[in-house]
Protein backbone atom coordinates (compact mmCIF):
# COMPACT_ATOMS: atom_id res chain seq x y z
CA UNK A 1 45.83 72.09 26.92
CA UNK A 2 44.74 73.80 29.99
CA UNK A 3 46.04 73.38 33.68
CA UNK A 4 44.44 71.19 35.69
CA UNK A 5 45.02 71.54 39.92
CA UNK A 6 44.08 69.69 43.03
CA UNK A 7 44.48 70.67 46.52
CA UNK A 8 43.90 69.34 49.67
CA UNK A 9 44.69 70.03 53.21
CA UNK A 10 44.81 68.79 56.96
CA UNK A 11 45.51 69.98 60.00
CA UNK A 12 47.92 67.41 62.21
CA UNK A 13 48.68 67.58 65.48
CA UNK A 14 52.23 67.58 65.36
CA UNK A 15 55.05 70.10 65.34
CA UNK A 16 55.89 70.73 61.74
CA UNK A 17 59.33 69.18 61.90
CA UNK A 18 58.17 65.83 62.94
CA UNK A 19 55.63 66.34 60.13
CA UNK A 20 58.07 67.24 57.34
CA UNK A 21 60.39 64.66 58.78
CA UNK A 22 57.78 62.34 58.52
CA UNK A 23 56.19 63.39 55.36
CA UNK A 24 60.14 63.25 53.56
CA UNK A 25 60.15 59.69 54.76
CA UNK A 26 59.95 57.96 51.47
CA UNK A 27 61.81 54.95 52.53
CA UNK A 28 59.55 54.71 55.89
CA UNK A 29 56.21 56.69 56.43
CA UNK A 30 55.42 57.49 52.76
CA UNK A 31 54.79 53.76 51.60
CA UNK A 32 52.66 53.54 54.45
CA UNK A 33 50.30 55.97 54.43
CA UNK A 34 49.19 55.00 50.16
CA UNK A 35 46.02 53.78 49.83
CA UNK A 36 44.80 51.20 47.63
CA UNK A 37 44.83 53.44 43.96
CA UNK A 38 48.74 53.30 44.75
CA UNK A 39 50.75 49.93 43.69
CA UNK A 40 54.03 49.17 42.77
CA UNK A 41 55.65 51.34 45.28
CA UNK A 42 59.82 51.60 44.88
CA UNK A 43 61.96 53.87 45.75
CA UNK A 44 64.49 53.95 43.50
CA UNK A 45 67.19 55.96 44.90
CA UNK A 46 67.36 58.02 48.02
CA UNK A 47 64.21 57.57 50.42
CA UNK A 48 64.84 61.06 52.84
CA UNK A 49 63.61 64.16 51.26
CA UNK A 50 65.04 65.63 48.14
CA UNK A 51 67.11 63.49 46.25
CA UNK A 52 64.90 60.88 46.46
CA UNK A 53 63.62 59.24 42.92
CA UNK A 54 60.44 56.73 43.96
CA UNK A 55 58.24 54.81 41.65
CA UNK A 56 54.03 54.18 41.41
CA UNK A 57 51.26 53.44 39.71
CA UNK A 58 48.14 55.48 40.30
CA UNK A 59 44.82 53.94 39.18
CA UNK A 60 42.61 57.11 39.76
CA UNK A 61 39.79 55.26 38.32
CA UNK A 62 39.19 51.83 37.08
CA UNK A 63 40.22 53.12 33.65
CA UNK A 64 42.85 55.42 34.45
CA UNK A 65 46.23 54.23 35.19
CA UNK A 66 49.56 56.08 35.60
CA UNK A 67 52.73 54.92 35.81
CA UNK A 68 54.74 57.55 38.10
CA UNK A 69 58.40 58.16 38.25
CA UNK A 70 58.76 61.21 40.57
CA UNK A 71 62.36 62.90 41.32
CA UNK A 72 61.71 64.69 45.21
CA UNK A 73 63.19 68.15 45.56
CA UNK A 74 62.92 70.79 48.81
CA UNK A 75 62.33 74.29 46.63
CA UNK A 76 61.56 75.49 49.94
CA UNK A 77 61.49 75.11 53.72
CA UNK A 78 59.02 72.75 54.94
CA UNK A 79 58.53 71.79 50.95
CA UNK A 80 58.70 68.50 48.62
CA UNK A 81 58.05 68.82 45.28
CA UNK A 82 57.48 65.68 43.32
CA UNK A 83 58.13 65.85 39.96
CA UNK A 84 56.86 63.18 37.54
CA UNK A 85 59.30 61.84 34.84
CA UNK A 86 56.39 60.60 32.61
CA UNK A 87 54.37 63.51 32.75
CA UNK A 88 54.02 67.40 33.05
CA UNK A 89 52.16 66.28 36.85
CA UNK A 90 54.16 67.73 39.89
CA UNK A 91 53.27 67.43 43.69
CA UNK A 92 53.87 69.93 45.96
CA UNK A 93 53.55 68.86 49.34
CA UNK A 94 53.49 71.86 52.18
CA UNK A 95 53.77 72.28 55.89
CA UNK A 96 53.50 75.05 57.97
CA UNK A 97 52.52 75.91 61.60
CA UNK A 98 49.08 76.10 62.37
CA UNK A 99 49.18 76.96 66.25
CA UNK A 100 51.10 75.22 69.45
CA UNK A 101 51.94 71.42 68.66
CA UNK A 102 49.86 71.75 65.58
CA UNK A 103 50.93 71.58 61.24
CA UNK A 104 48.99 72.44 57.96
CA UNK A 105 50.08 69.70 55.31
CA UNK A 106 48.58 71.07 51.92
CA UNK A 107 49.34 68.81 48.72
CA UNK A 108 48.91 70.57 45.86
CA UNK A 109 48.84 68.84 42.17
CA UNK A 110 48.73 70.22 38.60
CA UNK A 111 49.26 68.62 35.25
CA UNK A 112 48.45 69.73 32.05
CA UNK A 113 45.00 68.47 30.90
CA UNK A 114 43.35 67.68 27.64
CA UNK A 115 41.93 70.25 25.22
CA UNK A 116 39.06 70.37 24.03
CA UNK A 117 35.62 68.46 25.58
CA UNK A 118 37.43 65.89 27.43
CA UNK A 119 39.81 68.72 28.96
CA UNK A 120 36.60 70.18 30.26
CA UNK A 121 35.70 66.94 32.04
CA UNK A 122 38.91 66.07 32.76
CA UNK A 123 39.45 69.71 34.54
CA UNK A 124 35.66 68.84 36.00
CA UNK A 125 36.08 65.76 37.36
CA UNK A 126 39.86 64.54 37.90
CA UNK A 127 40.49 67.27 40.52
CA UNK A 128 37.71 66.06 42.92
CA UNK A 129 38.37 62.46 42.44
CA UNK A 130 42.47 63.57 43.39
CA UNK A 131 40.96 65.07 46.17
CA UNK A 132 39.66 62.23 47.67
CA UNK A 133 42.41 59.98 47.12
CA UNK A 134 44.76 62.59 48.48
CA UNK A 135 42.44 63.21 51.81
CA UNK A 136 42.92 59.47 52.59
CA UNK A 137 46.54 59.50 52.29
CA UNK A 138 46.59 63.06 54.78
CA UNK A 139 44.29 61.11 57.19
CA UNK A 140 46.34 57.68 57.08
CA UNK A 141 49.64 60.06 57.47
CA UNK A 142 47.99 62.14 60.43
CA UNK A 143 46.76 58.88 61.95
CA UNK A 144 50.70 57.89 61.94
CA UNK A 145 52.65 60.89 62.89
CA UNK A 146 50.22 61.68 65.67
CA UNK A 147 50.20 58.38 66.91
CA UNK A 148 53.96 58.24 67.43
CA UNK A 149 54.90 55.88 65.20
């Protein structure tokens, strides 16, 4: 089993504590902002920040499915880690300052992937098609928090 990562990043215009506000809005903002691979959005307990247990399924592609149960901490300032129950996958969603009025968000996901040849696809492929789906939820949640809402 190897590692497997995907990160993306955006640039908001926003000060980072309405972004992080925002961003640890599970109950709010966060169900908004999914595109249409997410379904059978909950959350569970909580909804602000750490603390927060939320539920979803992920269809990354049209064969691959995964139920999500993710406990939310804050190992850091400005940081939400999602942690999924059913896997080894974890989320760790950044923001920092990046200039007057302006945030980096960077979400950053690793699992651990398949051995063998479909690990090498698996490493290959899944972290671009993550990518994508994680660049439309970062341009839905920009979209948002810089429009006020």
């Amino acid at each position: 089993m190897a590692l497997v990562e995907a990160t993306t990043e955006r640039i908001v215009a926003a000060e980072p504590e309405r972004v992080y506000a925002a961003l640890a809005d599970y109950a709010g903002t966060r169900g908004r902002v999914l595109p249409e691979q997410f379904s059978e959005y909950e959350v569970r307990e909580g909804g602000k920040g750490a603390g927060t247990l939320v539920h979803w399924r992920l269809q990354a592609t049209s064969k691959r499915v995964r139920d999500c149960l993710l406990d939310v901490t804050a190992p850091a300032e400005r940081q939400l880690l999602e942690s999924d129950r059913n896997s080894s996958m974890t989320t760790a969603w950044t923001v920092a300052e990046a200039g007057a009025g302006r945030s980096k968000v960077v979400a950053t996901t690793r699992w651990q992937g398949a051995g063998g040849i479909g690990g090498f696809f698996e490493r290959t492929f899944a972290p671009k098609g993550l990518n994508r789906i994680y660049d439309e939820i970062l341009a839905k949640f920009a979209a948002e928090v810089e429009g006020g809402n």
